[in-house]
C-alpha atoms as a PDB file:
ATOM      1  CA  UNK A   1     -13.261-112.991 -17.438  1.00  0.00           C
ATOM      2  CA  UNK A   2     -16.446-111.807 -15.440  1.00  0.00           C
ATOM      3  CA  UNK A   3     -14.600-109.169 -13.732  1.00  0.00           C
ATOM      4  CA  UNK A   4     -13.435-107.973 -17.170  1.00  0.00           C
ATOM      5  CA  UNK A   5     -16.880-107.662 -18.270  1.00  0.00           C
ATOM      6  CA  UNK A   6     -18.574-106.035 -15.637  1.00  0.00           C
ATOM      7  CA  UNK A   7     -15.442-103.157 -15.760  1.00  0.00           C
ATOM      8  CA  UNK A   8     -16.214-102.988 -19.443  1.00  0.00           C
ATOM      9  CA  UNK A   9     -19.512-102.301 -18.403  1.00  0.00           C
ATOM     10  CA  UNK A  10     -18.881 -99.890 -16.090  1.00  0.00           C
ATOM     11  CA  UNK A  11     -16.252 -98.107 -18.507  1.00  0.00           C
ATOM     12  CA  UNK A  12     -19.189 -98.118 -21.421  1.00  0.00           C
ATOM     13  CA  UNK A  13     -21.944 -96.819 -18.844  1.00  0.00           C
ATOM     14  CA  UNK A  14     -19.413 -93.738 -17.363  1.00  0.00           C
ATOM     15  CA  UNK A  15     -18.656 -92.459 -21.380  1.00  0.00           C
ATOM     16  CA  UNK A  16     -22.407 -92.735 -22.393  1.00  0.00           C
ATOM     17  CA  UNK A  17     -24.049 -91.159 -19.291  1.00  0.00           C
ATOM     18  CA  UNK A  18     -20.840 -88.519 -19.607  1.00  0.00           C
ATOM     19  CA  UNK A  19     -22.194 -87.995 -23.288  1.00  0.00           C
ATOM     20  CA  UNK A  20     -25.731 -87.925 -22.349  1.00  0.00           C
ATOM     21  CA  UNK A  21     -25.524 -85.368 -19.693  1.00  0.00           C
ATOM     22  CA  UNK A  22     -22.790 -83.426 -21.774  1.00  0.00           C
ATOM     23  CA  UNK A  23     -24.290 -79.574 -22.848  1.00  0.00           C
ATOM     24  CA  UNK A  24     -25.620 -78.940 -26.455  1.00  0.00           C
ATOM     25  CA  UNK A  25     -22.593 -77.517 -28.816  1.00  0.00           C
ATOM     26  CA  UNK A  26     -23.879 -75.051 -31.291  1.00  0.00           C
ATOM     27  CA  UNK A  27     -23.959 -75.322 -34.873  1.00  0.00           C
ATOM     28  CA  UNK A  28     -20.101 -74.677 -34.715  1.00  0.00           C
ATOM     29  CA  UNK A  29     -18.958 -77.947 -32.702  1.00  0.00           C
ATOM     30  CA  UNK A  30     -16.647 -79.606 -34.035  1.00  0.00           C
ATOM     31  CA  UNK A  31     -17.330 -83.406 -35.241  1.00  0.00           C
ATOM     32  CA  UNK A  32     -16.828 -86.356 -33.236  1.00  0.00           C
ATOM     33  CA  UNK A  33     -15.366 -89.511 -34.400  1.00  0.00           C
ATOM     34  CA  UNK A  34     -15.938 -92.824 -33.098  1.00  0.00           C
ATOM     35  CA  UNK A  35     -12.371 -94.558 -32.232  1.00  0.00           C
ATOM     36  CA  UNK A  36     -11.888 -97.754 -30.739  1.00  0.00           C
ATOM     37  CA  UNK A  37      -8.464 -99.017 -29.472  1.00  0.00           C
ATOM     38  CA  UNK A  38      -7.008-101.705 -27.378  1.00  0.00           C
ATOM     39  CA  UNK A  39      -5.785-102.160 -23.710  1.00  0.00           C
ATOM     40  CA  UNK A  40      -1.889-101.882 -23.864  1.00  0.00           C
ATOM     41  CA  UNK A  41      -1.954-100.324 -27.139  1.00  0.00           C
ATOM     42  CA  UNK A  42      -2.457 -97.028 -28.785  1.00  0.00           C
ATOM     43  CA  UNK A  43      -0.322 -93.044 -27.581  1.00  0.00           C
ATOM     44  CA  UNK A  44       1.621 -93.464 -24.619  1.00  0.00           C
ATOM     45  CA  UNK A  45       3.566 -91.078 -22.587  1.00  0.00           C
ATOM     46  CA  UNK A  46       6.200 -92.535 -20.472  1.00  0.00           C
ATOM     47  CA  UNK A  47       5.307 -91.179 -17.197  1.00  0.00           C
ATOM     48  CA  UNK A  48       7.767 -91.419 -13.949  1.00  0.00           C
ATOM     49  CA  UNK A  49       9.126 -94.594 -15.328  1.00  0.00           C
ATOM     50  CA  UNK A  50       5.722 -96.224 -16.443  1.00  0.00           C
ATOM     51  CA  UNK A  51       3.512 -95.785 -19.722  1.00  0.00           C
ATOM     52  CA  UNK A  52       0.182 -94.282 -19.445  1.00  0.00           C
ATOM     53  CA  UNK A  53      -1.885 -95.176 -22.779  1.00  0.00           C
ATOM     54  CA  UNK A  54      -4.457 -92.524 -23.858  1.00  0.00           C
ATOM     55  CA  UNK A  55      -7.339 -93.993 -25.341  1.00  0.00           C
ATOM     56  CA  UNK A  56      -9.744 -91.342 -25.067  1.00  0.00           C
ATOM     57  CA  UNK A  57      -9.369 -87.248 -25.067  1.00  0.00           C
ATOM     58  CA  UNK A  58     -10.956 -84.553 -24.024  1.00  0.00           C
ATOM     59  CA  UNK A  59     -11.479 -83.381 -27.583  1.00  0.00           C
ATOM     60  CA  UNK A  60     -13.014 -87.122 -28.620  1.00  0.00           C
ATOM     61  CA  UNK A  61     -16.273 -86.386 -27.366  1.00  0.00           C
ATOM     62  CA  UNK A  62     -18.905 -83.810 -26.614  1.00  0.00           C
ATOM     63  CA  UNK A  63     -18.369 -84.871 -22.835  1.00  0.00           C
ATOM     64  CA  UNK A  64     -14.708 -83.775 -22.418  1.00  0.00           C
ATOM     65  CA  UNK A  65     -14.099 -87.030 -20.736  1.00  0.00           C
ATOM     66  CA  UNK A  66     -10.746 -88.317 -20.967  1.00  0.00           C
ATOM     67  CA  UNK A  67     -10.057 -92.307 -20.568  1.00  0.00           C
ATOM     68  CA  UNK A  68      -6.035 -93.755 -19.870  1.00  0.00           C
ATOM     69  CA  UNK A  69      -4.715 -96.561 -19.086  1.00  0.00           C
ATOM     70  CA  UNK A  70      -1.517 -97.346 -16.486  1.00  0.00           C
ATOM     71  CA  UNK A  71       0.628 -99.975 -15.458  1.00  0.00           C
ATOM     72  CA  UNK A  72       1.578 -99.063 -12.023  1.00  0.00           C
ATOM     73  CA  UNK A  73       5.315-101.299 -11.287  1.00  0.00           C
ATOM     74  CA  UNK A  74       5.633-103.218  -7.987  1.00  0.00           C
ATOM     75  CA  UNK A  75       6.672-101.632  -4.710  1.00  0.00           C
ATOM     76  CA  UNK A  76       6.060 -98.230  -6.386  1.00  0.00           C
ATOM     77  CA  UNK A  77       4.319 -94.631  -5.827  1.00  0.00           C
ATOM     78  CA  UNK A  78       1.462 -93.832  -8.637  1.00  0.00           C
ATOM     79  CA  UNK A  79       0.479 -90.578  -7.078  1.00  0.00           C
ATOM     80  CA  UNK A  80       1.202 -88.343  -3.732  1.00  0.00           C
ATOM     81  CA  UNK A  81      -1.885 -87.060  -1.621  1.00  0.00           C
ATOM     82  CA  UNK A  82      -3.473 -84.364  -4.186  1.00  0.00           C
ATOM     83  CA  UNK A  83      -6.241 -82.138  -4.343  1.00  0.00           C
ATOM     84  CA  UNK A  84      -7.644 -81.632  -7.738  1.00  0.00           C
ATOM     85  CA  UNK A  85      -9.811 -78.066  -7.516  1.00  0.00           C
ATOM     86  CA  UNK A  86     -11.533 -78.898 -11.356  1.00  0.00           C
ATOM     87  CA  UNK A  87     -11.758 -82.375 -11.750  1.00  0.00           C
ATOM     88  CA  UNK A  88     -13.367 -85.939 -11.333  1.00  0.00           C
ATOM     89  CA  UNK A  89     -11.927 -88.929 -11.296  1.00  0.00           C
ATOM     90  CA  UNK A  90     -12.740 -92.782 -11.191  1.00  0.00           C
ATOM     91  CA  UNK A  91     -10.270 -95.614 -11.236  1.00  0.00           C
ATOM     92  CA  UNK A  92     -10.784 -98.701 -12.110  1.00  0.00           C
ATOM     93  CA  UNK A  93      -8.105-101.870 -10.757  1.00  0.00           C
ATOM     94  CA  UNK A  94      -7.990-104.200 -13.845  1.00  0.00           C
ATOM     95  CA  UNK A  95      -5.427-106.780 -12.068  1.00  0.00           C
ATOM     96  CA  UNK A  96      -3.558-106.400  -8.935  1.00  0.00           C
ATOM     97  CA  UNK A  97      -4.143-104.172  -5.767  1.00  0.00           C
ATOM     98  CA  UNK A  98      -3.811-100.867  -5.556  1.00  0.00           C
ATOM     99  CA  UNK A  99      -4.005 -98.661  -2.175  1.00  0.00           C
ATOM    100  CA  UNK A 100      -5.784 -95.908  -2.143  1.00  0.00           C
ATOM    101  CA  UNK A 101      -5.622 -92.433   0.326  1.00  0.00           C
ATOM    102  CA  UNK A 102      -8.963 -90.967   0.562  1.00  0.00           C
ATOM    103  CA  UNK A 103      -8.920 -88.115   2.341  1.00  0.00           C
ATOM    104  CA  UNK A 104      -7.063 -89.652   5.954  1.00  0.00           C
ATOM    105  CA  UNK A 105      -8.527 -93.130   5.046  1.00  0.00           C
ATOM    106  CA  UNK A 106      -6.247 -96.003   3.959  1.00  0.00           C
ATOM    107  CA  UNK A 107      -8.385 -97.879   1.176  1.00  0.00           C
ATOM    108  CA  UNK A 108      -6.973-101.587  -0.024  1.00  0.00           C
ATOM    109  CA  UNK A 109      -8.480-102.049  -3.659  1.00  0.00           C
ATOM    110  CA  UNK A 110      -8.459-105.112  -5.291  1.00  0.00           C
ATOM    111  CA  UNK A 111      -8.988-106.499  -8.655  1.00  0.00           C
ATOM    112  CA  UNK A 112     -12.612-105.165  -9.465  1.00  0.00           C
ATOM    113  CA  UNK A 113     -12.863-102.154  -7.363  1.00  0.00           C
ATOM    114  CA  UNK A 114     -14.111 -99.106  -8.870  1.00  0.00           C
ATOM    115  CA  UNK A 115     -13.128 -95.962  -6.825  1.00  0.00           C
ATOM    116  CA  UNK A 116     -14.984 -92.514  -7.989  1.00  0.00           C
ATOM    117  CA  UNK A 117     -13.559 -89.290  -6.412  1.00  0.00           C
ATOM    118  CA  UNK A 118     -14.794 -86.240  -6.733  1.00  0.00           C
ATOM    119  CA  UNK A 119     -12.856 -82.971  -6.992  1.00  0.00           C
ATOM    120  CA  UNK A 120     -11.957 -81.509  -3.583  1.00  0.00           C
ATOM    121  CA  UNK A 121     -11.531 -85.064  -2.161  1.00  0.00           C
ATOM    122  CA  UNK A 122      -8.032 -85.486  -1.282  1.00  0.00           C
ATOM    123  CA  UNK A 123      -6.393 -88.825  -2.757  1.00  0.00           C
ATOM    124  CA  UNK A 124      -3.649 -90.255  -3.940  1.00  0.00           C
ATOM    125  CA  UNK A 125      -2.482 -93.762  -4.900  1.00  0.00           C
ATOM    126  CA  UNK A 126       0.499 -96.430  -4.908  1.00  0.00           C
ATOM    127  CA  UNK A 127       1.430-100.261  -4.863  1.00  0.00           C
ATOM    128  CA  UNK A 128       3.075-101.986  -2.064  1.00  0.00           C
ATOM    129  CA  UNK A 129       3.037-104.689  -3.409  1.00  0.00           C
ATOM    130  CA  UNK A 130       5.230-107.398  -5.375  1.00  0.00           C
ATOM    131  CA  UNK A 131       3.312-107.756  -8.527  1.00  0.00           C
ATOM    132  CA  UNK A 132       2.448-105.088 -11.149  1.00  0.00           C
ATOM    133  CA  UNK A 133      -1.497-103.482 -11.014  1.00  0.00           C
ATOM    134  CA  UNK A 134      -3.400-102.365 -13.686  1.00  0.00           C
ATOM    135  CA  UNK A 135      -5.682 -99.535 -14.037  1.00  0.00           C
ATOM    136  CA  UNK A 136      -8.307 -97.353 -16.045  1.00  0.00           C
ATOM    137  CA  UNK A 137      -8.649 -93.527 -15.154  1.00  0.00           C
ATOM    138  CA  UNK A 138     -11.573 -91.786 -16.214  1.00  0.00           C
ATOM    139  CA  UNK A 139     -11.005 -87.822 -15.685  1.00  0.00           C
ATOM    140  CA  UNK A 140     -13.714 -85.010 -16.398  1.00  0.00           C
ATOM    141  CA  UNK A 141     -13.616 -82.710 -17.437  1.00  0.00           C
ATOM    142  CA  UNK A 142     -10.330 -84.757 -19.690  1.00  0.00           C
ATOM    143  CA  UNK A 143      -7.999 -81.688 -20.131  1.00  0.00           C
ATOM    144  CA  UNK A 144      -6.079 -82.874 -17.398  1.00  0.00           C
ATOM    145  CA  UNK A 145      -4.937 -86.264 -19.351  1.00  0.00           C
ATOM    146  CA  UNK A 146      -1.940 -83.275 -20.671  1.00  0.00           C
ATOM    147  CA  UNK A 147      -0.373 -83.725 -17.427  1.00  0.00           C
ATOM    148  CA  UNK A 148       1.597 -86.730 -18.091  1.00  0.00           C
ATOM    149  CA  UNK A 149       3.090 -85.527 -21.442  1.00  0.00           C
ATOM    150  CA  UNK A 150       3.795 -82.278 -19.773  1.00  0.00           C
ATOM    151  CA  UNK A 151       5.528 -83.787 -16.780  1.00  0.00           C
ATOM    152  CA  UNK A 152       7.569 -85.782 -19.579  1.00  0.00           C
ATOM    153  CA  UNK A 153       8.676 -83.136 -21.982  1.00  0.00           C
ATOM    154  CA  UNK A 154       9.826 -80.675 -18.543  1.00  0.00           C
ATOM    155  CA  UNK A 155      11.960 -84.323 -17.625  1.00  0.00           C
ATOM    156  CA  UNK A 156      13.464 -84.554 -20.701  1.00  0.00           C
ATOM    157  CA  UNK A 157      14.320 -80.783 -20.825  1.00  0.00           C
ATOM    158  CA  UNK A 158      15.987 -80.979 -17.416  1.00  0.00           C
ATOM    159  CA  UNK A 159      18.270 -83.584 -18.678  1.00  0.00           C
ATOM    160  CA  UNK A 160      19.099 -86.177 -15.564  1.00  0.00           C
ATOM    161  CA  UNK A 161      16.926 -84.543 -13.343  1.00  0.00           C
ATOM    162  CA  UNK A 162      17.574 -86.397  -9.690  1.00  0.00           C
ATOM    163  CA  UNK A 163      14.295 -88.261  -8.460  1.00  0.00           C
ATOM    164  CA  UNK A 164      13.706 -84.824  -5.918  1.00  0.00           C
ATOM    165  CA  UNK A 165      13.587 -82.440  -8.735  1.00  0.00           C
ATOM    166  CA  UNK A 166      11.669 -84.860 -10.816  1.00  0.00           C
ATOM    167  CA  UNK A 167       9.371 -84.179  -7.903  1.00  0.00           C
ATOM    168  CA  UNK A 168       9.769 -81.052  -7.837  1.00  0.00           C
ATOM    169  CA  UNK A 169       8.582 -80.991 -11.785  1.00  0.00           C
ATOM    170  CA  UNK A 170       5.827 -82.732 -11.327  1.00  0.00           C
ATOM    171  CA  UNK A 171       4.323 -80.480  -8.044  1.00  0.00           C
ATOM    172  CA  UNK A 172       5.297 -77.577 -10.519  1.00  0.00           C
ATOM    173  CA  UNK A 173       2.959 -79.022 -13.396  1.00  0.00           C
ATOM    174  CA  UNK A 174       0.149 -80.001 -10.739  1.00  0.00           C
ATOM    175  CA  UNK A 175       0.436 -76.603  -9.522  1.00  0.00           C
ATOM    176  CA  UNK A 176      -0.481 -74.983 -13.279  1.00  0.00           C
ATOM    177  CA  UNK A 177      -3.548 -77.475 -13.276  1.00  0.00           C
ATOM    178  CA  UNK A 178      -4.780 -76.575 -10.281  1.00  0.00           C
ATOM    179  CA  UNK A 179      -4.024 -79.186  -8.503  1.00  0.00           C
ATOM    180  CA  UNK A 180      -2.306 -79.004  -5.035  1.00  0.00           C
ATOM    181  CA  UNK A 181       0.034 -82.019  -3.908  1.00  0.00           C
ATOM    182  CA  UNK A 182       0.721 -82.793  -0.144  1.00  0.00           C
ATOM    183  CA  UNK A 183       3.469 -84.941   0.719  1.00  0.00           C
ATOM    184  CA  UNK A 184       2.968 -84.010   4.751  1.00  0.00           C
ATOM    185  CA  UNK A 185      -0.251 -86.898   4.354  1.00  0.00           C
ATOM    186  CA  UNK A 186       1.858 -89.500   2.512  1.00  0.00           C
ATOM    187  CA  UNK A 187       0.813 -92.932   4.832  1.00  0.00           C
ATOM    188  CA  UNK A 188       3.958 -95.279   6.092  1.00  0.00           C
ATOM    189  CA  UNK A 189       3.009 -98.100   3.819  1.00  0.00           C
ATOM    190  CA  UNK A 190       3.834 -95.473   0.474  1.00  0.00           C
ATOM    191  CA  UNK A 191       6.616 -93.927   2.052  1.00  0.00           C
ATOM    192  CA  UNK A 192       8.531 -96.800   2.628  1.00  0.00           C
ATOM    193  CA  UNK A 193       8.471 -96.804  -1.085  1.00  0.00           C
ATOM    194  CA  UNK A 194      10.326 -93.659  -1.432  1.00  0.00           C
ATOM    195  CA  UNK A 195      13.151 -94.900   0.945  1.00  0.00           C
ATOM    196  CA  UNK A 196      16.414 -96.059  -1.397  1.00  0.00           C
ATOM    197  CA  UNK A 197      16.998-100.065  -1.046  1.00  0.00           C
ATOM    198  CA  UNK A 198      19.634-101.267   1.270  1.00  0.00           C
END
């Protein structure tokens, strides 16, 4: 329970320093509505075989910080070394642990860990492991959040894509985001995750 508060915490002090160093809209901005939602609940996109849950968008607050939730399965890939050119992100491991590249570095994060990565920094994520994890992503600026429903919708249109051209959708969707995905830096421990069972 202690680690749940002190990552409430640290979820309630990102959005209000994001807020409080946001710009001044003009006398044209739109209105901002407070919105409060629960952890497992709320719009979900089913992403790669796992829901993300959106919580917060970049058009909920003057910050353009988005907030999402993911359950990332056991033994699976969340995301391939990237490079995002125009966004921040921080994660945040709820339960389980999550391994982390950043840049050429291996990171093991356990429950608790709070990982902030700034744009340029190469990264990527998965679990090796035999138990779900659970995380919250912070993005900013939170335009970015589109990518999951976007990945989804070019699935769906591709009817039975194979898992390579599902990659192939979802380097093609980075790509329009600015965001640059290389497999070449994939560590051993994820890509024995991408090998077919025996």
């Amino acid at each position: 329970m202690r680690k749940f508060v002190q990552v409430t915490l640290v979820s309630s002090l990102f959005m209000f320093l994001s807020a409080a160093l946001a710009h001044e809209h003009g006398a044209k901005s739109p209105q901002y509505t407070p919105k409060f939602s629960q952890l497992g609940e709320g719009r979900s996109v089913d992403y790669n075989g796992r829901p993300i849950y959106h919580h917060v968008s970049n058009d909920d607050l003057p910050s353009n910080v988005a907030l999402f939730e993911e359950v990332l399965p056991a033994k699976s890939l969340g995301a391939p070394p990237h490079t995002h050119e125009n966004e921040d992100e921080i994660f945040v491991v709820l339960d389980g642990t999550v391994h982390f590249l950043n840049g050429k570095q291996e990171v093991v994060a356990k429950s608790g860990t709070v990982a902030s990565l700034p744009r340029m920094n190469q990264h990527g994520f998965w679990n090796p492991y035999d138990e779900p994890a659970h995380l919250l992503v912070f993005v900013a600026p939170g335009h970015f959040s589109m990518f999951f429903e976007a990945v989804q919708n070019a699935v769906m249109d591709a009817n039975g894509a194979t898992p390579e051209e599902v990659g192939g959708i979802i380097a093609q969707e980075a790509e329009k985001l600015g965001v640059k995905i290389d497999m070449s830096q994939l560590p051993a421990s994820a890509l024995s995750l991408l090998q077919p069972n025996p």
